[in-house]
Protein backbone atom coordinates (compact mmCIF):
# COMPACT_ATOMS: atom_id res chain seq x y z
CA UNK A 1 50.94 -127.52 82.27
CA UNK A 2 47.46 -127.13 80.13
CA UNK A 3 46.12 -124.72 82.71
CA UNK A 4 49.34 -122.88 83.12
CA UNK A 5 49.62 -122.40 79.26
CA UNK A 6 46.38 -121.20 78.90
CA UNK A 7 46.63 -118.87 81.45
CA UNK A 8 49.81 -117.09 80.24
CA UNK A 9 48.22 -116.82 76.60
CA UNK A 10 45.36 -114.96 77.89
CA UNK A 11 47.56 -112.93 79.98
CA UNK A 12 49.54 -112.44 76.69
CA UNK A 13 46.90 -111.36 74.71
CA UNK A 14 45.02 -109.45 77.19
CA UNK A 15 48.68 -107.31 77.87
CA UNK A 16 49.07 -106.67 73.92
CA UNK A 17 45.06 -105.89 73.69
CA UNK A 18 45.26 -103.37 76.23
CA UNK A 19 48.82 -101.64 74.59
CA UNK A 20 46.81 -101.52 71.59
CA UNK A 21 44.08 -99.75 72.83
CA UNK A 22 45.88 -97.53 75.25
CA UNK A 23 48.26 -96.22 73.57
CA UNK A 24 46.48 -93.08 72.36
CA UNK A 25 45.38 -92.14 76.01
CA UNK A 26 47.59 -89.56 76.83
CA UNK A 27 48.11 -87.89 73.62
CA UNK A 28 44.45 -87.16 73.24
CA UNK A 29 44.12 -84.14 76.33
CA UNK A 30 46.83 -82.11 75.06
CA UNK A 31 45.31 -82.69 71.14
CA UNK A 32 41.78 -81.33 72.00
CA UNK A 33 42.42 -79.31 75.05
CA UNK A 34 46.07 -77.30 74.81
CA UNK A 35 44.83 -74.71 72.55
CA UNK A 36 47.09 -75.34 69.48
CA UNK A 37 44.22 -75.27 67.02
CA UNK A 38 43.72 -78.29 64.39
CA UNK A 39 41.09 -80.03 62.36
CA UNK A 40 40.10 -82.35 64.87
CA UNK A 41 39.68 -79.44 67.74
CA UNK A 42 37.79 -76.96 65.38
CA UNK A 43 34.93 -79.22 63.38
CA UNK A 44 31.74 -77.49 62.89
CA UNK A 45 33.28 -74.64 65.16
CA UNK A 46 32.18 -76.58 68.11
CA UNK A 47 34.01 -76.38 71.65
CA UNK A 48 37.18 -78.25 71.93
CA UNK A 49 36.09 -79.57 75.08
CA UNK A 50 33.07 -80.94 73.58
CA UNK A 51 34.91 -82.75 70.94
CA UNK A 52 37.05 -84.35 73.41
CA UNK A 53 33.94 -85.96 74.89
CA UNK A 54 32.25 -86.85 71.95
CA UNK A 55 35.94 -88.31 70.92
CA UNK A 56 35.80 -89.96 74.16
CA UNK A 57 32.10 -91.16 73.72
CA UNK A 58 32.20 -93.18 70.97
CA UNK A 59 34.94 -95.81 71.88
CA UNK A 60 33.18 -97.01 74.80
CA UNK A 61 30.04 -96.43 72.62
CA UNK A 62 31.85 -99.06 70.21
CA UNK A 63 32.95 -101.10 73.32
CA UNK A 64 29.39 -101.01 74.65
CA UNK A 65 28.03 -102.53 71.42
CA UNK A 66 31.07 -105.45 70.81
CA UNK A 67 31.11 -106.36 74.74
CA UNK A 68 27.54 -106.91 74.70
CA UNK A 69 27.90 -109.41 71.91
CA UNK A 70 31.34 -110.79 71.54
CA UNK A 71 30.86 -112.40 74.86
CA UNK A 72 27.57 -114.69 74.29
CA UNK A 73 28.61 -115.37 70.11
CA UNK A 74 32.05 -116.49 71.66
CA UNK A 75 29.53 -118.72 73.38
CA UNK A 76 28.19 -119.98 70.33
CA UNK A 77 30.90 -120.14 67.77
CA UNK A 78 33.88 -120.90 69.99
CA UNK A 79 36.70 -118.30 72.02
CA UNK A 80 39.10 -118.47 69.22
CA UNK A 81 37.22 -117.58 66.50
CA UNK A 82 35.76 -114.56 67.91
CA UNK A 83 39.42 -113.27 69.32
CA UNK A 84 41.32 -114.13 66.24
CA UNK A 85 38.49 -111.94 64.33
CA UNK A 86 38.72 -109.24 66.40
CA UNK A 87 42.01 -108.97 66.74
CA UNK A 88 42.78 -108.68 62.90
CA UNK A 89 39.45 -105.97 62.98
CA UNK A 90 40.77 -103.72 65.75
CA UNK A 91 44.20 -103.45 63.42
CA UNK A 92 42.23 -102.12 60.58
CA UNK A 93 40.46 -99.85 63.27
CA UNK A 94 43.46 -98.38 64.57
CA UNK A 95 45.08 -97.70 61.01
CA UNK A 96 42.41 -96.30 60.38
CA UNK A 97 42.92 -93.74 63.28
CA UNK A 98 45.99 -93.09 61.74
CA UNK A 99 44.88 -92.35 58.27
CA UNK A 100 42.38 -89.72 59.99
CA UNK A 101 44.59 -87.91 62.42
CA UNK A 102 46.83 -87.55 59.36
CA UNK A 103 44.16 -85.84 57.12
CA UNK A 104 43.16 -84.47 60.39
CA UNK A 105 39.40 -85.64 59.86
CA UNK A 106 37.43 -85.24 62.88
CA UNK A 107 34.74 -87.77 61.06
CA UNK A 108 37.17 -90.46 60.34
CA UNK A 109 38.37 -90.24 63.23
CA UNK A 110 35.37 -90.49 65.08
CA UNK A 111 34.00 -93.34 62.81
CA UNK A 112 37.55 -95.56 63.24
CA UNK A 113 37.45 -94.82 67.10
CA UNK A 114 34.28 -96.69 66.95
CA UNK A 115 34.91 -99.28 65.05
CA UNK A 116 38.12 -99.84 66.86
CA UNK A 117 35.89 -100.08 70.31
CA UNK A 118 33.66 -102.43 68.33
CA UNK A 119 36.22 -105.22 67.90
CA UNK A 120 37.96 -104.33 71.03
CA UNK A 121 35.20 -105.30 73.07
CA UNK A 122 36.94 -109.11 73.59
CA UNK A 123 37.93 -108.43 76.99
CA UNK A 124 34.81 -110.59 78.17
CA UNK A 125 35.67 -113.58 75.43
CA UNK A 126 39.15 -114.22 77.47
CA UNK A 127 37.94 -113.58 81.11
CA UNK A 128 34.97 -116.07 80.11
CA UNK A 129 37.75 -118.91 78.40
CA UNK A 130 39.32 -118.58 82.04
CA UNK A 131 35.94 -118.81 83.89
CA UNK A 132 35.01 -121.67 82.07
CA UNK A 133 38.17 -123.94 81.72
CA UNK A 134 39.32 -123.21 85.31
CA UNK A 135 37.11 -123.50 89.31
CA UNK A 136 38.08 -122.60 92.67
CA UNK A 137 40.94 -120.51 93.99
CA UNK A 138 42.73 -121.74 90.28
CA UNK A 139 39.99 -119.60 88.36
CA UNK A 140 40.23 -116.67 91.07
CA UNK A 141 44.15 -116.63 91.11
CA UNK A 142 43.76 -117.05 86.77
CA UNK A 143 41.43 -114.04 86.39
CA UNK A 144 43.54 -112.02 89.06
CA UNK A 145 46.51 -112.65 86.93
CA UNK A 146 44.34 -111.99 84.13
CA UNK A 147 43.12 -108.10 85.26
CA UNK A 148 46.90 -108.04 86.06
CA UNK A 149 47.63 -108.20 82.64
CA UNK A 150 45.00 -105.60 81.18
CA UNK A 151 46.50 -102.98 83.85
CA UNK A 152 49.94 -103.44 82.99
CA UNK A 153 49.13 -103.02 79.38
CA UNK A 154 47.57 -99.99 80.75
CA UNK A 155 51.11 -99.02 81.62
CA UNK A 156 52.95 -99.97 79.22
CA UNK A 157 50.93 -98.82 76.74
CA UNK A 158 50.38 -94.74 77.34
CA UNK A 159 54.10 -94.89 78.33
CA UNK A 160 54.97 -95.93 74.96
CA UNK A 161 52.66 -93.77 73.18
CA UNK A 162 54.29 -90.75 75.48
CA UNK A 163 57.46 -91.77 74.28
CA UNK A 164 56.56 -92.24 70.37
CA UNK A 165 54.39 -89.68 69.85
CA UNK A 166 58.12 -87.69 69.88
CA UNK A 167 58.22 -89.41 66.25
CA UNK A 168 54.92 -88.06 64.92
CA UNK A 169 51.19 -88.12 66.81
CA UNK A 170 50.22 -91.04 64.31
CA UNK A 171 53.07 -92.96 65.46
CA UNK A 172 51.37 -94.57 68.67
CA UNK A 173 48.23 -96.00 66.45
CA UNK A 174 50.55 -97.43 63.56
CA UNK A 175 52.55 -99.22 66.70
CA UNK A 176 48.71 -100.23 67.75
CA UNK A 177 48.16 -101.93 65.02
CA UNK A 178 50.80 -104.22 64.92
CA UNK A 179 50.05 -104.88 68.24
CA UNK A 180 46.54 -106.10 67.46
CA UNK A 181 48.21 -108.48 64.62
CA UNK A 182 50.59 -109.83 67.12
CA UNK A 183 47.15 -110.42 69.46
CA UNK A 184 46.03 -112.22 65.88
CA UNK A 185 48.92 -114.57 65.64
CA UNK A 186 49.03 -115.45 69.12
CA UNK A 187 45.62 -116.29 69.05
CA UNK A 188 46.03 -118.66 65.67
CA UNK A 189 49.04 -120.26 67.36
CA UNK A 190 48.34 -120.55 70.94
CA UNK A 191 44.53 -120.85 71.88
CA UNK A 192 42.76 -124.59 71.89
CA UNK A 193 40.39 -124.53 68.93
CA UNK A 194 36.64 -124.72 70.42
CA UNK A 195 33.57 -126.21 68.96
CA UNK A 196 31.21 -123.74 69.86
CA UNK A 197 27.18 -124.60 70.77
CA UNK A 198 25.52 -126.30 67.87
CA UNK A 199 22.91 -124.75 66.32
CA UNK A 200 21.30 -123.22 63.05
CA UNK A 201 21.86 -119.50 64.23
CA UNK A 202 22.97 -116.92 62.38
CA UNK A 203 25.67 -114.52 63.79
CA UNK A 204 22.85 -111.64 63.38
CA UNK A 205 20.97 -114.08 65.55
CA UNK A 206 23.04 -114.69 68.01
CA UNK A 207 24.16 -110.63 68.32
CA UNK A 208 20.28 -109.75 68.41
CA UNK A 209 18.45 -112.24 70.71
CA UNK A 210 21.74 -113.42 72.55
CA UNK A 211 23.28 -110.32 73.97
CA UNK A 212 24.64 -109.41 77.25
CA UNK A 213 21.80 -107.05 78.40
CA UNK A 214 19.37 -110.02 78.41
CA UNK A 215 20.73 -111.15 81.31
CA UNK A 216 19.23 -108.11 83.12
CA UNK A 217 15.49 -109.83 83.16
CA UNK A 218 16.85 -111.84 86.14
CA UNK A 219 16.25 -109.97 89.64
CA UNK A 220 20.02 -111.07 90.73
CA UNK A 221 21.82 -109.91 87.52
CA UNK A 222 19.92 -106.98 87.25
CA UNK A 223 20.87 -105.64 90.89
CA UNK A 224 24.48 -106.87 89.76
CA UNK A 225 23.96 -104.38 87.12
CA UNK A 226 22.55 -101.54 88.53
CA UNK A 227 25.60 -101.73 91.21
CA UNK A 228 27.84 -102.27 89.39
CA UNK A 229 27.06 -99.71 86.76
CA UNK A 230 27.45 -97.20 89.84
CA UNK A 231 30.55 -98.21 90.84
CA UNK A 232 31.71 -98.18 87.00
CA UNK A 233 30.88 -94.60 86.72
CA UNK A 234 32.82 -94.19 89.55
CA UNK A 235 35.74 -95.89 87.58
CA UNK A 236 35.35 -94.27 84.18
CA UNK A 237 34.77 -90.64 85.88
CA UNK A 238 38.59 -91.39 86.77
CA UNK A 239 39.74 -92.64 83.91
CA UNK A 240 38.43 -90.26 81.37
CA UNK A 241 39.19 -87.24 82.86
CA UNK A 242 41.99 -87.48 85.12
CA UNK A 243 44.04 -86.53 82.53
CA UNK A 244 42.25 -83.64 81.82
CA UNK A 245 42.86 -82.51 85.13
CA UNK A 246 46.16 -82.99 85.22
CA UNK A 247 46.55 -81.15 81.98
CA UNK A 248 44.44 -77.69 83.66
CA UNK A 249 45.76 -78.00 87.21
CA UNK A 250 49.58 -78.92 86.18
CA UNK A 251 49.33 -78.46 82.60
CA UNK A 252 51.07 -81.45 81.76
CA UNK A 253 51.77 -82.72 78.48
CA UNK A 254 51.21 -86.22 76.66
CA UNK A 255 54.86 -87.17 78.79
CA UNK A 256 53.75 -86.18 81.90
CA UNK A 257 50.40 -87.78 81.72
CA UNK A 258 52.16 -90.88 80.44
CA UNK A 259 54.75 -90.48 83.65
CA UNK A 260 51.46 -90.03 85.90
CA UNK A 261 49.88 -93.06 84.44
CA UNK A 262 52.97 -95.52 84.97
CA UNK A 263 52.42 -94.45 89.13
CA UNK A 264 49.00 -95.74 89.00
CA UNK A 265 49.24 -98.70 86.49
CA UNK A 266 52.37 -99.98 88.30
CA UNK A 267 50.54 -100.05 91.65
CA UNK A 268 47.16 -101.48 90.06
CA UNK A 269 49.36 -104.35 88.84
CA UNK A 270 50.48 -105.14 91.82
CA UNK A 271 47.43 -105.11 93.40
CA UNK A 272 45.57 -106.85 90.60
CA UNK A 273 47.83 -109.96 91.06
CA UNK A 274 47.47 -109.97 95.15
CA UNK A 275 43.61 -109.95 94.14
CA UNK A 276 43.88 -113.30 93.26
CA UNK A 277 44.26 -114.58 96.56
CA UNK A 278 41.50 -116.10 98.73
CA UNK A 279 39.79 -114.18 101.50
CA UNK A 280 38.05 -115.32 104.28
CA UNK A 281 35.71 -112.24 103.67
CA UNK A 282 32.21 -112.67 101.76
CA UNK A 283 32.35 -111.72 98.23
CA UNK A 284 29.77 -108.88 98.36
CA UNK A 285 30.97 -107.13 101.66
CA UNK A 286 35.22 -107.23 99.70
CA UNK A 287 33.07 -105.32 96.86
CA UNK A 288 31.55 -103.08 99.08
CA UNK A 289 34.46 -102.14 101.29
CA UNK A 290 36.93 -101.72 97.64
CA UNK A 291 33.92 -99.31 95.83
CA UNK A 292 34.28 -97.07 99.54
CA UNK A 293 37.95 -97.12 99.06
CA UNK A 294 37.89 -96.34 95.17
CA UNK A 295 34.90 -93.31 96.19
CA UNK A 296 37.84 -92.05 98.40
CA UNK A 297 40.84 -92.24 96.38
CA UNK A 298 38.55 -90.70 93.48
CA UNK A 299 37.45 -87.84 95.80
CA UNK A 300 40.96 -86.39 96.22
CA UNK A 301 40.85 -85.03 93.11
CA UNK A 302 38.10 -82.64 93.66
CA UNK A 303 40.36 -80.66 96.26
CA UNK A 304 41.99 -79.29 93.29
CA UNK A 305 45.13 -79.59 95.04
CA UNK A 306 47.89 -81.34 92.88
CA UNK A 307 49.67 -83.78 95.11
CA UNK A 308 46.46 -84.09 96.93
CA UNK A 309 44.91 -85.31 93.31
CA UNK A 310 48.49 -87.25 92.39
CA UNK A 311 48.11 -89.55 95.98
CA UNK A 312 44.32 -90.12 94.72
CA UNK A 313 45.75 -91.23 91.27
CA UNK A 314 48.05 -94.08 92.20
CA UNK A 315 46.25 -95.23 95.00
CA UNK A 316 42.94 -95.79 93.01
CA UNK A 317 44.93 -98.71 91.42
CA UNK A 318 44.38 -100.46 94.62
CA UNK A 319 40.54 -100.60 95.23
CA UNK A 320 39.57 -101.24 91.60
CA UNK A 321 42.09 -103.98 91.01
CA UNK A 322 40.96 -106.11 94.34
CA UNK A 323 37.32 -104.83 93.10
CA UNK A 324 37.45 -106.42 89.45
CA UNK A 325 39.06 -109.80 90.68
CA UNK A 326 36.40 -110.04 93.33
CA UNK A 327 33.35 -109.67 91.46
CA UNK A 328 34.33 -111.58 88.12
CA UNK A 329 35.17 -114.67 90.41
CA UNK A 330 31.97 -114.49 92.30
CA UNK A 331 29.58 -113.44 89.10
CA UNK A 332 31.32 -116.82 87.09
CA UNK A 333 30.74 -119.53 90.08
CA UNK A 334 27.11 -117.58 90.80
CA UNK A 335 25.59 -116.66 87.22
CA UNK A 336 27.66 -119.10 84.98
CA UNK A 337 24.90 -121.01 83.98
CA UNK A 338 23.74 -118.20 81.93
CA UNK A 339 27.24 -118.98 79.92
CA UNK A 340 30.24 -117.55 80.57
CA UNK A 341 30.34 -114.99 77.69
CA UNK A 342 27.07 -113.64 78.47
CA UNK A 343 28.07 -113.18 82.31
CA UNK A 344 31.76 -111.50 81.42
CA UNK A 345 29.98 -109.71 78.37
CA UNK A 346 27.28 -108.22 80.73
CA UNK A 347 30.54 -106.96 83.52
CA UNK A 348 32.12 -105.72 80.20
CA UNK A 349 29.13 -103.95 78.76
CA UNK A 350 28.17 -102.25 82.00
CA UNK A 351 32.06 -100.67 82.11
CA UNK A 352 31.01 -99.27 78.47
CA UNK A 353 27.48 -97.91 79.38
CA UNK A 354 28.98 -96.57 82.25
CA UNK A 355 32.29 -94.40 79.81
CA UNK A 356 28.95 -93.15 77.40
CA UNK A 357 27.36 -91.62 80.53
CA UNK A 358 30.50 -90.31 82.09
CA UNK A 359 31.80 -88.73 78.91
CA UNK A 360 28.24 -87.59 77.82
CA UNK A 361 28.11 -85.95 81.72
CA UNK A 362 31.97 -84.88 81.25
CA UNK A 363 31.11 -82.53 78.12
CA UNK A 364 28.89 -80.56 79.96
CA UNK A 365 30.04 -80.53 83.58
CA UNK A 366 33.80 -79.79 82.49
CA UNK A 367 32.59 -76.65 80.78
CA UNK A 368 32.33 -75.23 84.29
CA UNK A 369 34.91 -77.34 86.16
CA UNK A 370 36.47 -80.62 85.65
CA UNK A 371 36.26 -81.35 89.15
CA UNK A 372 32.47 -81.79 88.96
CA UNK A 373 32.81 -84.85 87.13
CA UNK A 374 35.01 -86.10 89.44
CA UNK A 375 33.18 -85.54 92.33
CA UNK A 376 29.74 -87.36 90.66
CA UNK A 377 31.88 -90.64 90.23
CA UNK A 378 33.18 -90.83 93.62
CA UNK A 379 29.63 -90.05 94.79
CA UNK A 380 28.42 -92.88 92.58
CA UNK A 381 30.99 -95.12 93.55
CA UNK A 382 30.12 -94.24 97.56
CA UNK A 383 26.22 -95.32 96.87
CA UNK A 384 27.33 -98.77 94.97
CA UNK A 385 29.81 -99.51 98.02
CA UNK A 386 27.10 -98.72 100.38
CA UNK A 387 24.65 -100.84 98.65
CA UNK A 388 27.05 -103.84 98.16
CA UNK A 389 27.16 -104.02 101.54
CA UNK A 390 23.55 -104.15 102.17
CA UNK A 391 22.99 -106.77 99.80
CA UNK A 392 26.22 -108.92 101.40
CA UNK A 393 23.67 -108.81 104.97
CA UNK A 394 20.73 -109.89 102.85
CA UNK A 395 22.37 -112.89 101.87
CA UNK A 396 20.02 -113.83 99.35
CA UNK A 397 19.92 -117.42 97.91
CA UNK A 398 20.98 -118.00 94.43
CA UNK A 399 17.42 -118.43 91.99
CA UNK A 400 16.71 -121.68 90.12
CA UNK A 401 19.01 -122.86 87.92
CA UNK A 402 22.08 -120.73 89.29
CA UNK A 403 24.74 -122.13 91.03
CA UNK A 404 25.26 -121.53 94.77
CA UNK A 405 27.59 -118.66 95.62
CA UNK A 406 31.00 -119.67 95.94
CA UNK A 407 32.68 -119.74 99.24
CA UNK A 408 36.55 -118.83 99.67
């Protein structure tokens, strides 16, 4: 009964987190790129297009920054702590938002995006209060449930904003913010209250000399990193600019992206929670074989064909979901003696580093098609599957002081 209310509060959390956070996503395309001019599309008489990445940029650029240190000062000071702090930030971040889209302030809004990301990055702090309460298929199952969650917020969420935008285009972030206080109260009501590591630290401490990235000095973690990264640009290509595909192939509006979006959340939920089964399968050759799939699915979209591209959209859901549940169960029982945080944090800041690059490559390579973006991620995501499955036939043994890998 612990275990299963545990579980349920980080799915909880993790579904209002991601609403939060997502409900903006398919109101920005149409904002930047459907030619109504506004003071968010015209600062400094720069292109809209190049806005929209910079836009896009800094959130992930926030993300990068709280991912690679929520997860390891979680470590220190305790899981609830960090989340309920976080959570009451990332409310102030996404009024904020609303405050700047209303004085349409293409500063402010850049500077709350960021700080928004900032305190948003928490996604490692309840994947590593799974890893760590929770072993064996319990802890897979948990984390698949978990990633369940975050994609179904990822439907609900750019549904609702579709919906409420109707009401007035600051109406999705005001709804985000009481979303994040909800994510504070469950947090003060629900989560076990943790000690933390001892120690004399400072929070600037821990932030400078215990972040994420660290782990990268470590020959294992830092080939976890470098694949991974590949396959995340792979992921983020998708998700950053599928919509502005959608909007110059089909020129949809913030509905119709919202409608496309429910087809490939819906399906990526489904999937997420049949991730968190066990499979005969090594760990590394699953990751392999999902980043080939995801390459595919990702690759439809450069036809330029619209159903073509719609039939890539939903059925990306499927790869990335079994992906995610694969390697955050074998990167806890392998690496978790680096701490929990640090090892989620380092997943979580790769994602991030991986959204700067895209978006930075997006504002340029969209300038002459959209499709070029699209077609470096799947490429990227090809070479990480290919590579996954080189290192599964290596079969290297775990270094000192790391656990053995896991078998399922």
């Amino acid at each position: 009964m612990k275990h299963a209310l545990l579980i349920a509060a980080a799915c909880l959390l993790a579904l209002l987190s991601t609403i939060g956070a997502s409900l903006s996503y398919p109101i920005l395309p149409p904002l930047f790129a459907a030619g109504a001019e506004n003071g968010l599309n015209q600062f400094l008489g720069l292109p809209p297009k190049l806005l929209f990445g910079v836009a896009l940029m800094v959130n992930p650029l926030g993300l990068l920054i709280g991912s690679a240190v929520l997860g390891s000062m979680s470590d220190r000071y305790g899981r609830r702590p960090v989340l309920l702090a976080t959570g009451l930030g990332a409310a102030l971040g996404h009024a904020a938002t609303a405050l700047a889209m209303l004085a349409e302030s293409y500063p402010l809004f850049i500077v709350a995006r960021f700080a928004t990301g900032l305190l948003e990055g928490n996604g490692a702090v309840a994947r590593a209060m799974l890893a760590e309460r929770l072993d064996g298929p319990l802890r897979l199952r948990a984390l698949g449930w978990l990633n369940g969650a975050f994609h179904l917020g990822w439907l609900a969420g750019p549904l609702l904003g579709g919906v409420t935008v109707g009401f007035g285009v600051t109406v999705p972030f005001w709804i985000a913010a009481v979303a994040m206080l909800c994510v504070a109260l469950l947090v003060a009501c629900v989560l076990p209250r943790d000690a933390g590591q001892p120690g004399a630290d400072s929070w600037w401490q821990v932030a400078r000399e215990r972040h994420a990235l660290n782990l990268v000095r470590h020959p294992e973690l830092r080939k976890l990193f470098v694949l991974h990264l590949a396959m995340m640009c792979g992921v983020t290509a998708f998700y950053e600019f599928y919509p502005l595909w959608l909007v110059e192939i089909a020129h949809y509006d913030a509905q119709s992206i919202a409608a496309a979006n429910v087809g490939l959340c819906g399906v990526m939920t489904v999937a997420a929670v049949m991730a968190g089964r066990s499979a005969e399968t090594a760990p590394m050759r699953r990751a392999g074989c999902h980043a080939l799939a995801l390459a595919c699915a990702v690759g439809l979209l450069g036809v330029g064909q619209l159903w073509i591209g719609l039939a890539g959209i939903v059925l990306f859901g499927i790869p990335n979901a079994f992906y995610s549940a694969t390697v955050q169960h074998w990167a806890a029982g392998r690496f978790g003696a680096h701490g929990q945080g640090a090892v989620m944090g380092l997943l979580s800041t790769t994602f991030c580093v991986a959204n700067i690059l895209m978006a930075l490559a997006g504002s340029v390579l969209t300038l002459a098609d959209t499709r070029l973006i699209l077609v470096l991620g799947a490429a990227l995501a090809a070479w990480s599957g290919w590579n996954w499955l080189a290192w599964g036939k290596q079969a290297l043994p775990p270094t000192s002081g790391m656990a053995p890998a896991p078998t399922e």
